[in-house]
C-alpha atoms as a PDB file:
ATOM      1  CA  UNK A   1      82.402 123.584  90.357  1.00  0.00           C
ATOM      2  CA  UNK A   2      83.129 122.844  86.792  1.00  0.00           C
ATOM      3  CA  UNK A   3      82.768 125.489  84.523  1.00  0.00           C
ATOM      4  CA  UNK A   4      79.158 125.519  82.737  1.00  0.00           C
ATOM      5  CA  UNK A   5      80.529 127.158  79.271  1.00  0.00           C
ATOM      6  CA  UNK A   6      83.135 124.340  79.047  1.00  0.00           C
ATOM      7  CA  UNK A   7      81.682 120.520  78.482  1.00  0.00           C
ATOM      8  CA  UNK A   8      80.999 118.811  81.946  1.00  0.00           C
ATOM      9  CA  UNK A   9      82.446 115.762  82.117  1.00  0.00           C
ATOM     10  CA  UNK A  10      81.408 112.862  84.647  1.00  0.00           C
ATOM     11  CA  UNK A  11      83.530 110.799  87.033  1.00  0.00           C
ATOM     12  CA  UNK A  12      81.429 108.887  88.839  1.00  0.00           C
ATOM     13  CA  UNK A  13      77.803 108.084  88.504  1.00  0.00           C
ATOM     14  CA  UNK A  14      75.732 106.584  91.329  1.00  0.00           C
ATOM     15  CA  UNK A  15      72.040 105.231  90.494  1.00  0.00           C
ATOM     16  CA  UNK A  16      69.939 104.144  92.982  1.00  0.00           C
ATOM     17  CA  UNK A  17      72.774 102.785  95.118  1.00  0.00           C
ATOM     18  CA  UNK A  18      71.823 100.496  98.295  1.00  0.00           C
ATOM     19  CA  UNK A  19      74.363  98.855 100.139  1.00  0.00           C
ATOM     20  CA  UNK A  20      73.254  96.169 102.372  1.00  0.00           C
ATOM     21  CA  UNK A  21      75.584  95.231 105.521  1.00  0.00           C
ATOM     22  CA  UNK A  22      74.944  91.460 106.933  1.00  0.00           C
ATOM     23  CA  UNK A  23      76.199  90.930 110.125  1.00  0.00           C
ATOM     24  CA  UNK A  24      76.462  87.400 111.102  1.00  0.00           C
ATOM     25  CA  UNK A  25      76.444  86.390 115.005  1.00  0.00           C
ATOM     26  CA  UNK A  26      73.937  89.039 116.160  1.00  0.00           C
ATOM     27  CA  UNK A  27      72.234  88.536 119.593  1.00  0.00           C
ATOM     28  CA  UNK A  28      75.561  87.279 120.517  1.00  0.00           C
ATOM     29  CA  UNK A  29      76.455  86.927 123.939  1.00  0.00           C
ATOM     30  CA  UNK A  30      77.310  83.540 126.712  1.00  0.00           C
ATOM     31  CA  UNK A  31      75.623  80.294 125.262  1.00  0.00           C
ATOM     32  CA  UNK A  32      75.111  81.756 121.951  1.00  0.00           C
ATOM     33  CA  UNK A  33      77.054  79.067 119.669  1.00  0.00           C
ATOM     34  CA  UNK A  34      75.196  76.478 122.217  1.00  0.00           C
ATOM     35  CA  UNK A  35      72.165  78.070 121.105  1.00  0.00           C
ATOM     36  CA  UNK A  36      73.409  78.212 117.107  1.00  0.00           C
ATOM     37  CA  UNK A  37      73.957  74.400 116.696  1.00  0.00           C
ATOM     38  CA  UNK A  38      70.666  73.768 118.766  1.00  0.00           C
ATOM     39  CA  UNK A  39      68.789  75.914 115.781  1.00  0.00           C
ATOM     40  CA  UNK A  40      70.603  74.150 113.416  1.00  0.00           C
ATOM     41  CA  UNK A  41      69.469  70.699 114.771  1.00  0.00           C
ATOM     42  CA  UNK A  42      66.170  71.975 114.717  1.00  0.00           C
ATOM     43  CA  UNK A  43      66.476  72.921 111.063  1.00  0.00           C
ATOM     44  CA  UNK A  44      65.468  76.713 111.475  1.00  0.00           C
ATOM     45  CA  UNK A  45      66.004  78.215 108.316  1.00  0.00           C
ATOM     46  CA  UNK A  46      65.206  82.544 108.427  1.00  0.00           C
ATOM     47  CA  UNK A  47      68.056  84.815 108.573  1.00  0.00           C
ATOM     48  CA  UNK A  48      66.847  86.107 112.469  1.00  0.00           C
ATOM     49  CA  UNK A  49      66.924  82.490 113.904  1.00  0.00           C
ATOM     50  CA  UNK A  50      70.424  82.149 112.127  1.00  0.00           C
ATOM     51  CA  UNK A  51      71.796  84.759 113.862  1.00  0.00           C
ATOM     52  CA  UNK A  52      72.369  87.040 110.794  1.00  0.00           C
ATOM     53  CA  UNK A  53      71.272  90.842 110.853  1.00  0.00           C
ATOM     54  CA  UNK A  54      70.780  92.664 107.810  1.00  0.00           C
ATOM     55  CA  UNK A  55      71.823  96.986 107.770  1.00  0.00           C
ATOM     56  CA  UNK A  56      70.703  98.658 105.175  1.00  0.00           C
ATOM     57  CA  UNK A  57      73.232 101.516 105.086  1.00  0.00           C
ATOM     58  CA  UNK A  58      72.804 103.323 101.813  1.00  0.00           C
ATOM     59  CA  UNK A  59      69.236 103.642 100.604  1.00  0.00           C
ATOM     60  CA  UNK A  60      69.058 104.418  97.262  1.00  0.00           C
ATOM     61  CA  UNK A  61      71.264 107.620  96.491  1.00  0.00           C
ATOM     62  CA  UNK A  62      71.929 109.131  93.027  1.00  0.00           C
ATOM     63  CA  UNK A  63      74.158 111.620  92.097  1.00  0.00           C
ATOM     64  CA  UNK A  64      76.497 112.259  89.287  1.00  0.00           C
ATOM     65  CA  UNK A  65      80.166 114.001  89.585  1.00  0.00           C
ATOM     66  CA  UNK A  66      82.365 115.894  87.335  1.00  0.00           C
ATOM     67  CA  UNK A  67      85.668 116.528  86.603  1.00  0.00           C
ATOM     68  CA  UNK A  68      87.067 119.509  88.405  1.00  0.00           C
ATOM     69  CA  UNK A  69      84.563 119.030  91.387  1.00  0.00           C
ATOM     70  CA  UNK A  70      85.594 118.624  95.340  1.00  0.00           C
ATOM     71  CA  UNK A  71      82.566 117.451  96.727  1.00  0.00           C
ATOM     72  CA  UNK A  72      81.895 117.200 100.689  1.00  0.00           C
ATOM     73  CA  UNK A  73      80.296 114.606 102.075  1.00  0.00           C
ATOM     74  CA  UNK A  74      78.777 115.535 105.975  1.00  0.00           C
ATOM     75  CA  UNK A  75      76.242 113.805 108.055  1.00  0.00           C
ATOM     76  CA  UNK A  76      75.994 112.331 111.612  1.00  0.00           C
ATOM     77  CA  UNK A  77      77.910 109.322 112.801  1.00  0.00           C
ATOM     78  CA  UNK A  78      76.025 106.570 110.857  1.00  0.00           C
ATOM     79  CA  UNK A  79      75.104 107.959 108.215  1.00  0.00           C
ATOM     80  CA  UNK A  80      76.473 106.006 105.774  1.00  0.00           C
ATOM     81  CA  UNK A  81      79.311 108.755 104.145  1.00  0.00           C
ATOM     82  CA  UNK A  82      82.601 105.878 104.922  1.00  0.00           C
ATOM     83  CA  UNK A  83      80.284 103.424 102.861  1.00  0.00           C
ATOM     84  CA  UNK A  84      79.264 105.351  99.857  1.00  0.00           C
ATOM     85  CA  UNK A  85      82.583 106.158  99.361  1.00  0.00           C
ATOM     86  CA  UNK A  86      83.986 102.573  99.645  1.00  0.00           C
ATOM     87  CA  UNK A  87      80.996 101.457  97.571  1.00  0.00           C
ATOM     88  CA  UNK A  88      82.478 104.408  94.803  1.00  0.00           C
ATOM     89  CA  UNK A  89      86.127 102.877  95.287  1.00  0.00           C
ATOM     90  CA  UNK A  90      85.147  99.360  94.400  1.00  0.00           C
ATOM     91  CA  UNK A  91      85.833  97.774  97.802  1.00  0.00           C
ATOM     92  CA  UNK A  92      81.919  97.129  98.138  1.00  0.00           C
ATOM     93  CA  UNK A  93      79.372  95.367  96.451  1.00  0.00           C
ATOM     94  CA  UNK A  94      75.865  97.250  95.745  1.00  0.00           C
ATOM     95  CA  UNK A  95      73.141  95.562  96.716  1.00  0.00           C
ATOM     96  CA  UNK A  96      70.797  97.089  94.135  1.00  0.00           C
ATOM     97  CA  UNK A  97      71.771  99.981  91.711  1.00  0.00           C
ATOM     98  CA  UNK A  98      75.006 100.525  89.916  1.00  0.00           C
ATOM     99  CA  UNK A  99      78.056 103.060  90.464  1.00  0.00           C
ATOM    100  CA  UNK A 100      79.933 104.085  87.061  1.00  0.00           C
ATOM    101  CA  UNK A 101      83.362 105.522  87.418  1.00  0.00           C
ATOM    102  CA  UNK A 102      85.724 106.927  84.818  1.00  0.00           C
ATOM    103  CA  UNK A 103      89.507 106.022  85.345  1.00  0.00           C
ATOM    104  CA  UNK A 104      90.347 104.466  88.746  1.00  0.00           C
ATOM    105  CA  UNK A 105      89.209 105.831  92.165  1.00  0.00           C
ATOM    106  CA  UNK A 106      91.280 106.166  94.851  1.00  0.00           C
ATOM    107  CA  UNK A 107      90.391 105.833  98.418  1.00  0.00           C
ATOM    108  CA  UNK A 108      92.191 107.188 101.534  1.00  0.00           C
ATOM    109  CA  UNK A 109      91.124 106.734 105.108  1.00  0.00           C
ATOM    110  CA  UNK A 110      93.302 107.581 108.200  1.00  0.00           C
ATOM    111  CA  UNK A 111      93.080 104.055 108.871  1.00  0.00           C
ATOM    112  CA  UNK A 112      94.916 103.652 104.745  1.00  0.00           C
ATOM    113  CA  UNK A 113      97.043 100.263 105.215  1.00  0.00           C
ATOM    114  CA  UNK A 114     100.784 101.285 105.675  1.00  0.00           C
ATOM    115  CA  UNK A 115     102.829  98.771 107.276  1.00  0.00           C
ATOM    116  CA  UNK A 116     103.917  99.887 111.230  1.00  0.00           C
ATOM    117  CA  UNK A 117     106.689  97.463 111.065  1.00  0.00           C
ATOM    118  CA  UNK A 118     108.677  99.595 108.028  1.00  0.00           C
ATOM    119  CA  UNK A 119     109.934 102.614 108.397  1.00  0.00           C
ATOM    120  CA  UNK A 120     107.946 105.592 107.098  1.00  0.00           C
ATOM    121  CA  UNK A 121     111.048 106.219 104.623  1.00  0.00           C
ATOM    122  CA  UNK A 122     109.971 102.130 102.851  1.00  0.00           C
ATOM    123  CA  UNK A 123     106.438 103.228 103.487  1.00  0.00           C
ATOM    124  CA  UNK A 124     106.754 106.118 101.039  1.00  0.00           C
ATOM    125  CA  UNK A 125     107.929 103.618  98.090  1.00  0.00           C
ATOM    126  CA  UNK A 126     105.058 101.331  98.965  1.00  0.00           C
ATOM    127  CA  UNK A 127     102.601 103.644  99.105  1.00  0.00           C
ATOM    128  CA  UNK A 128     103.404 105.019  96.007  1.00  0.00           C
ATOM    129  CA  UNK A 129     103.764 101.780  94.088  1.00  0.00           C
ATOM    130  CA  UNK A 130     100.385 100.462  95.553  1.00  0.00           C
ATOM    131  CA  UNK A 131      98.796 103.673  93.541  1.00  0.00           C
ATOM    132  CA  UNK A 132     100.780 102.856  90.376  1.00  0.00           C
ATOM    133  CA  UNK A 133     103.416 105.278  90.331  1.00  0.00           C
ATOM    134  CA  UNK A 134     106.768 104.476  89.032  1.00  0.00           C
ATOM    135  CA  UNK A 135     109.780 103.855  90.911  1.00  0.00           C
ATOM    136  CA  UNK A 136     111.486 106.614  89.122  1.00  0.00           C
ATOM    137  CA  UNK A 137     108.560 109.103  89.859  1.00  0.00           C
ATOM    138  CA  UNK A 138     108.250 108.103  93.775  1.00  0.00           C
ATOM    139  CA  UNK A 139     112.653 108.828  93.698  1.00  0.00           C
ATOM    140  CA  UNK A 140     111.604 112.390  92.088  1.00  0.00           C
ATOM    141  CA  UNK A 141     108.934 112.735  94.405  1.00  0.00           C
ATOM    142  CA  UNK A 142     110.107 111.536  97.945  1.00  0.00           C
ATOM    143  CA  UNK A 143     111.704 114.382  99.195  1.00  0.00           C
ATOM    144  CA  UNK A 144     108.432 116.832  98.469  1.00  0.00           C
ATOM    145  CA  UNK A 145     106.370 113.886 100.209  1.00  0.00           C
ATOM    146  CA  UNK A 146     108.361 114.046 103.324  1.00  0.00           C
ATOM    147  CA  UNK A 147     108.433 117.772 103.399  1.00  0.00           C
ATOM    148  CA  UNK A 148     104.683 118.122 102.770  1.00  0.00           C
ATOM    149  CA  UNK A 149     103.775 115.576 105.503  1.00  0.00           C
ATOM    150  CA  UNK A 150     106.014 117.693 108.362  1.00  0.00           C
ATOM    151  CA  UNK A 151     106.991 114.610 110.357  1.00  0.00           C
ATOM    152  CA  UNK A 152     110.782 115.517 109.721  1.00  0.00           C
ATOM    153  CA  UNK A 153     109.761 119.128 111.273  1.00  0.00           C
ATOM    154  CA  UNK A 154     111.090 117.535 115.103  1.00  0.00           C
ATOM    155  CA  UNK A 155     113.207 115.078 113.783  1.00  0.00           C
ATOM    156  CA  UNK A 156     114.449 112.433 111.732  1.00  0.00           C
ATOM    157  CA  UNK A 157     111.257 110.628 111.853  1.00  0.00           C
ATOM    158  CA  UNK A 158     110.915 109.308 108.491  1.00  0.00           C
ATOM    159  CA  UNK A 159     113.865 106.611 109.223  1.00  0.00           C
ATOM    160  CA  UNK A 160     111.811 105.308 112.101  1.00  0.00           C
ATOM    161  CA  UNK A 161     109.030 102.062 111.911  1.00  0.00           C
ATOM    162  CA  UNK A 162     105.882 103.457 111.335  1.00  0.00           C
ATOM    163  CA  UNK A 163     104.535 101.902 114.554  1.00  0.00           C
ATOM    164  CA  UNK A 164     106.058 104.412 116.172  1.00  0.00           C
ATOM    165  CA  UNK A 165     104.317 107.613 114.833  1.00  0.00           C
ATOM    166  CA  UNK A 166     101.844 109.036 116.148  1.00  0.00           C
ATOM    167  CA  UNK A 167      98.025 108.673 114.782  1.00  0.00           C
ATOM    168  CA  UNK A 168      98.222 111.743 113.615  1.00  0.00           C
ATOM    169  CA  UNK A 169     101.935 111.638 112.127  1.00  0.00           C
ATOM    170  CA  UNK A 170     100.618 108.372 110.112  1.00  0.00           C
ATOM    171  CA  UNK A 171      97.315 110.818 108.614  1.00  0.00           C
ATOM    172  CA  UNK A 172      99.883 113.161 107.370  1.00  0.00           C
ATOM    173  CA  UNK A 173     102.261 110.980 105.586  1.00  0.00           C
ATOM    174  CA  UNK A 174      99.324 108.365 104.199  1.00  0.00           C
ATOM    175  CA  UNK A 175      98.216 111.960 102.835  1.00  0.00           C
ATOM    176  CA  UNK A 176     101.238 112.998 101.491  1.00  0.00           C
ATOM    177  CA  UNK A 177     101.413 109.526  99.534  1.00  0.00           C
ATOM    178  CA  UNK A 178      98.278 109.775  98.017  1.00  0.00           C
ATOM    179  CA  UNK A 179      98.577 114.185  96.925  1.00  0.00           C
ATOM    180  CA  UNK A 180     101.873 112.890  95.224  1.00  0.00           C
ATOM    181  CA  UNK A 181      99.724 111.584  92.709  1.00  0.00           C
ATOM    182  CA  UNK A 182      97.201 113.131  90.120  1.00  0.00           C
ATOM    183  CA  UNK A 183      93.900 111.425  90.564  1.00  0.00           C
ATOM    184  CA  UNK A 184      91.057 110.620  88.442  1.00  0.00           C
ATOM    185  CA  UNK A 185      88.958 110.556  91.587  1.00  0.00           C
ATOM    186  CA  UNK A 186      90.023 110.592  94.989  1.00  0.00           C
ATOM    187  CA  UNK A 187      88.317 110.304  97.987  1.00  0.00           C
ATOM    188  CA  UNK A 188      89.762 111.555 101.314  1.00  0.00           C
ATOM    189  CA  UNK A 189      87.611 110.316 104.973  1.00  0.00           C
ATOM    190  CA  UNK A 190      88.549 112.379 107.615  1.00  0.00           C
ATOM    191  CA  UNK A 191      92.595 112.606 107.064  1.00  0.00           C
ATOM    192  CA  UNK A 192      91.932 116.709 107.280  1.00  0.00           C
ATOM    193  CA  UNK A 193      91.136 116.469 110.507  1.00  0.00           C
ATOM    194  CA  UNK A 194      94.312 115.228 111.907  1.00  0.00           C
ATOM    195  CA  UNK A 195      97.304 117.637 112.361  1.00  0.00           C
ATOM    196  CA  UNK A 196      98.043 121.223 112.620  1.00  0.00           C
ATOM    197  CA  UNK A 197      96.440 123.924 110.969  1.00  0.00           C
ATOM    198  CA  UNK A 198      99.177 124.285 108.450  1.00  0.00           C
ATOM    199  CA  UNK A 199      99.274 121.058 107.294  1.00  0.00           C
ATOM    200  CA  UNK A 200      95.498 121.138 107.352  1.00  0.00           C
ATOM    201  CA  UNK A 201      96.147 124.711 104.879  1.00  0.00           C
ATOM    202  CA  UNK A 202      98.518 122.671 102.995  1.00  0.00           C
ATOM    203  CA  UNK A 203      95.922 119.730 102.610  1.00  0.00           C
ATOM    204  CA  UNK A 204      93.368 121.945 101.227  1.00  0.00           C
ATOM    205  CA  UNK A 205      95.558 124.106  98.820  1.00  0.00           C
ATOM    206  CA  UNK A 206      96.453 120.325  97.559  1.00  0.00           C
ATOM    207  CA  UNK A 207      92.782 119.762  96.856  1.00  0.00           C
ATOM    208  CA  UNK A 208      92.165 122.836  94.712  1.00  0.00           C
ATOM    209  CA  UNK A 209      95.200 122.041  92.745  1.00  0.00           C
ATOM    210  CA  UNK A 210      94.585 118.237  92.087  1.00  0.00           C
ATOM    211  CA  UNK A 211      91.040 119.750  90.791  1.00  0.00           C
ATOM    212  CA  UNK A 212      92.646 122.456  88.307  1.00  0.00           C
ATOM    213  CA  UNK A 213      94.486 118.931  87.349  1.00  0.00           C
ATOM    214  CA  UNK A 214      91.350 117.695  85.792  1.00  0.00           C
ATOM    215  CA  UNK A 215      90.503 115.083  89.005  1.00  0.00           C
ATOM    216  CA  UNK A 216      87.454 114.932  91.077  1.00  0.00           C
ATOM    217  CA  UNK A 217      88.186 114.962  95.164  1.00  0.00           C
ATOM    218  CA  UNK A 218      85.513 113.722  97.800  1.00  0.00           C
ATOM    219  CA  UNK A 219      86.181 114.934 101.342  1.00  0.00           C
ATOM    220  CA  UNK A 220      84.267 113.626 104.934  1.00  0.00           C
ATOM    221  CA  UNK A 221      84.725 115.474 107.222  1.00  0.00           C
ATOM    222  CA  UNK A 222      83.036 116.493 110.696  1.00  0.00           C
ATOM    223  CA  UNK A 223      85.309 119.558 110.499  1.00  0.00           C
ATOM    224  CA  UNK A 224      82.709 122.345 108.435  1.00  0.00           C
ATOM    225  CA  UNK A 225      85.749 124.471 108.120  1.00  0.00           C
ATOM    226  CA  UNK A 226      87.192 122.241 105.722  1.00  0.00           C
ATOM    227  CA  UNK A 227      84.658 121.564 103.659  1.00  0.00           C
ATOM    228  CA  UNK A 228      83.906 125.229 103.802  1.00  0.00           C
ATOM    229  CA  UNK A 229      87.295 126.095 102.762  1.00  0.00           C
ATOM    230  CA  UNK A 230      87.696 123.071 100.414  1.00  0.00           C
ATOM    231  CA  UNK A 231      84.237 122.003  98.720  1.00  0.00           C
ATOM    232  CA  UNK A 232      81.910 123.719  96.224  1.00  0.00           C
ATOM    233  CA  UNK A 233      79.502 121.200  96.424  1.00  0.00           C
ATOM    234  CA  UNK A 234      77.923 119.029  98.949  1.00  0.00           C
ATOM    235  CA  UNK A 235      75.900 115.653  99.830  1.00  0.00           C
ATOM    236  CA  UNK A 236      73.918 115.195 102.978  1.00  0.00           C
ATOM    237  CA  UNK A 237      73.462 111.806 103.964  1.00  0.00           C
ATOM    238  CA  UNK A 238      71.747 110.846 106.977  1.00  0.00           C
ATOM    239  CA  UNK A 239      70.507 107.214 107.590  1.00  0.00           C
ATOM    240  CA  UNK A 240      71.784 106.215 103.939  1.00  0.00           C
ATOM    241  CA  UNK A 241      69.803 108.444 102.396  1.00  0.00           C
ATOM    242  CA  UNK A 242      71.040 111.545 100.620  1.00  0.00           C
ATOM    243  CA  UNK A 243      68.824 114.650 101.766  1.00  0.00           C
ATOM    244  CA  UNK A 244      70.414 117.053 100.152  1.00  0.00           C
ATOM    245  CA  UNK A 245      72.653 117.946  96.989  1.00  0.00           C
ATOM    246  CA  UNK A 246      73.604 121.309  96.048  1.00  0.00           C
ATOM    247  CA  UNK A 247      76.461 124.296  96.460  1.00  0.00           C
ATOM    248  CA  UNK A 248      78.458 124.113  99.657  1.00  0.00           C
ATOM    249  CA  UNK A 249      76.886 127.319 101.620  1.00  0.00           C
ATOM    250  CA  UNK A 250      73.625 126.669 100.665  1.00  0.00           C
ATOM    251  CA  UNK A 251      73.037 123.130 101.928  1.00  0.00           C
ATOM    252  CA  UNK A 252      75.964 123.456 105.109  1.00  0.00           C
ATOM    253  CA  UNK A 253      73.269 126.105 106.350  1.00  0.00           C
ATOM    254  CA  UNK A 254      70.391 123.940 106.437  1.00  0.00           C
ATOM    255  CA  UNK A 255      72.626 120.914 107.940  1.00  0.00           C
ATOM    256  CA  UNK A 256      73.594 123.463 110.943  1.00  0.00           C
ATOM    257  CA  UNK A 257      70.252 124.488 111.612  1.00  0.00           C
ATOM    258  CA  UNK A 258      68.860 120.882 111.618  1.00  0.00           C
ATOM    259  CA  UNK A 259      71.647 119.822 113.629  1.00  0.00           C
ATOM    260  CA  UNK A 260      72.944 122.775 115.947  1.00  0.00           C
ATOM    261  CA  UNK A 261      76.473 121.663 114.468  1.00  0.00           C
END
């Protein structure tokens, strides 16, 4: 955590955040666009008898980050951690409340869009352009993105379409892209989990330096290891609602003794 005799500076604020899914179609099934144009006719007008379903999957969480932090974000499947941090990166709308950020976030998912068609080698110089980086700084930094991601460790893999990597060979190098770069805030769901333990060393001795680099880093991960080994600070979501804030041990006890995880 950030030092407390040095000035604390925020990242990203969240204040009362609520994000409200609304999923169209639900009750679904044989007959149901037959039954859709028959409510229409009949001019029903409330969301159920429209077929829309409202989930309210972040209820009202506050917290504020600062610089230097690597904050863990654990709770059940559901819980709403893969939404909170797309709410934080801009790629949702809040439904009530307001999240502040300072510089740009930066979100990657093992699911990151690369394109399967390209090779990994093209994918590298996408990548790196879609987070801003130069062309001249991806040509200094290729090389030590390829080596950190290890798919070159069983062959000339990084000349091959992308499509042809394995899920985990695709974590690794979507990683590597995205620790090439100094980050105001950037928020990493679940690529830990995916590869060996040395990369996953690697991974985390990339976290503590992009910290010393003045960043913020959020991690989710079902792996308490790596938060463990990563975080100083956690959030506890369960349901959308954030149960518990505090230093890593302290609230990663009381999660495994609710949970038996």
């Amino acid at each position: 955590m950030a030092d407390n005799n040095t000035e604390r500076v925020p990242t990203v604020i969240a204040d009362d955040v609520h994000i409200v899914y609304r999923v169209h179609g639900a009750g679904g099934g044989r007959g149901s666009a037959t039954a859709a144009l028959s409510r229409i006719l009949r001019g029903k007008k409330d969301k159920q008898q429209r077929g829309v379903r409202e989930v309210h999957a972040v209820r009202g969480v506050s917290f504020t980050a600062y610089r230097g932090e690597a904050i863990g974000l654990i709770g059940t499947n559901g819980s709403g951690k893969s939404t909170l941090l797309r709410a934080i990166a801009g790629l949702l709308p809040t439904e009530r409340g307001h999240v502040y950020t300072e510089g740009q976030p930066s979100l990657l998912g093992v699911n990151a869009a690369l394109m399967g068609d390209l090779t990994g080698e093209r994918n590298v110089i996408l990548g790196g352009l879609a987070m801003g980086m130069s062309r001249e700084q991806i040509r200094d930094r290729y090389q030590s993105i390829v080596d950190f991601s290890g798919i070159n460790e069983k062959g000339d893999f990084i000349t091959l379409p992308m499509r042809t990597y394995s899920s985990g060979m695709g974590a690794r190098l979507r990683f590597s892209i995205a620790a090439a770069k100094n980050h105001d805030v950037l928020m990493i769901d679940e690529a830990l989990a995916t590869g060996d333990r040395k990369f996953q060393i690697r991974s985390e001795r990339r976290i503590r330096e992009l910290r010393k680099e003045a960043g913020t880093v959020f991690l989710v991960s079902h792996r308490n290891k790596s938060i463990r080994d990563t975080c100083d600070r956690v959030l506890w979501l369960e349901k959308g609602e954030l149960l518990m804030d505090g230093p890593t041990e302290e609230v990663l006890k009381e999660y495994e003794k609710e949970t038996g995880k």
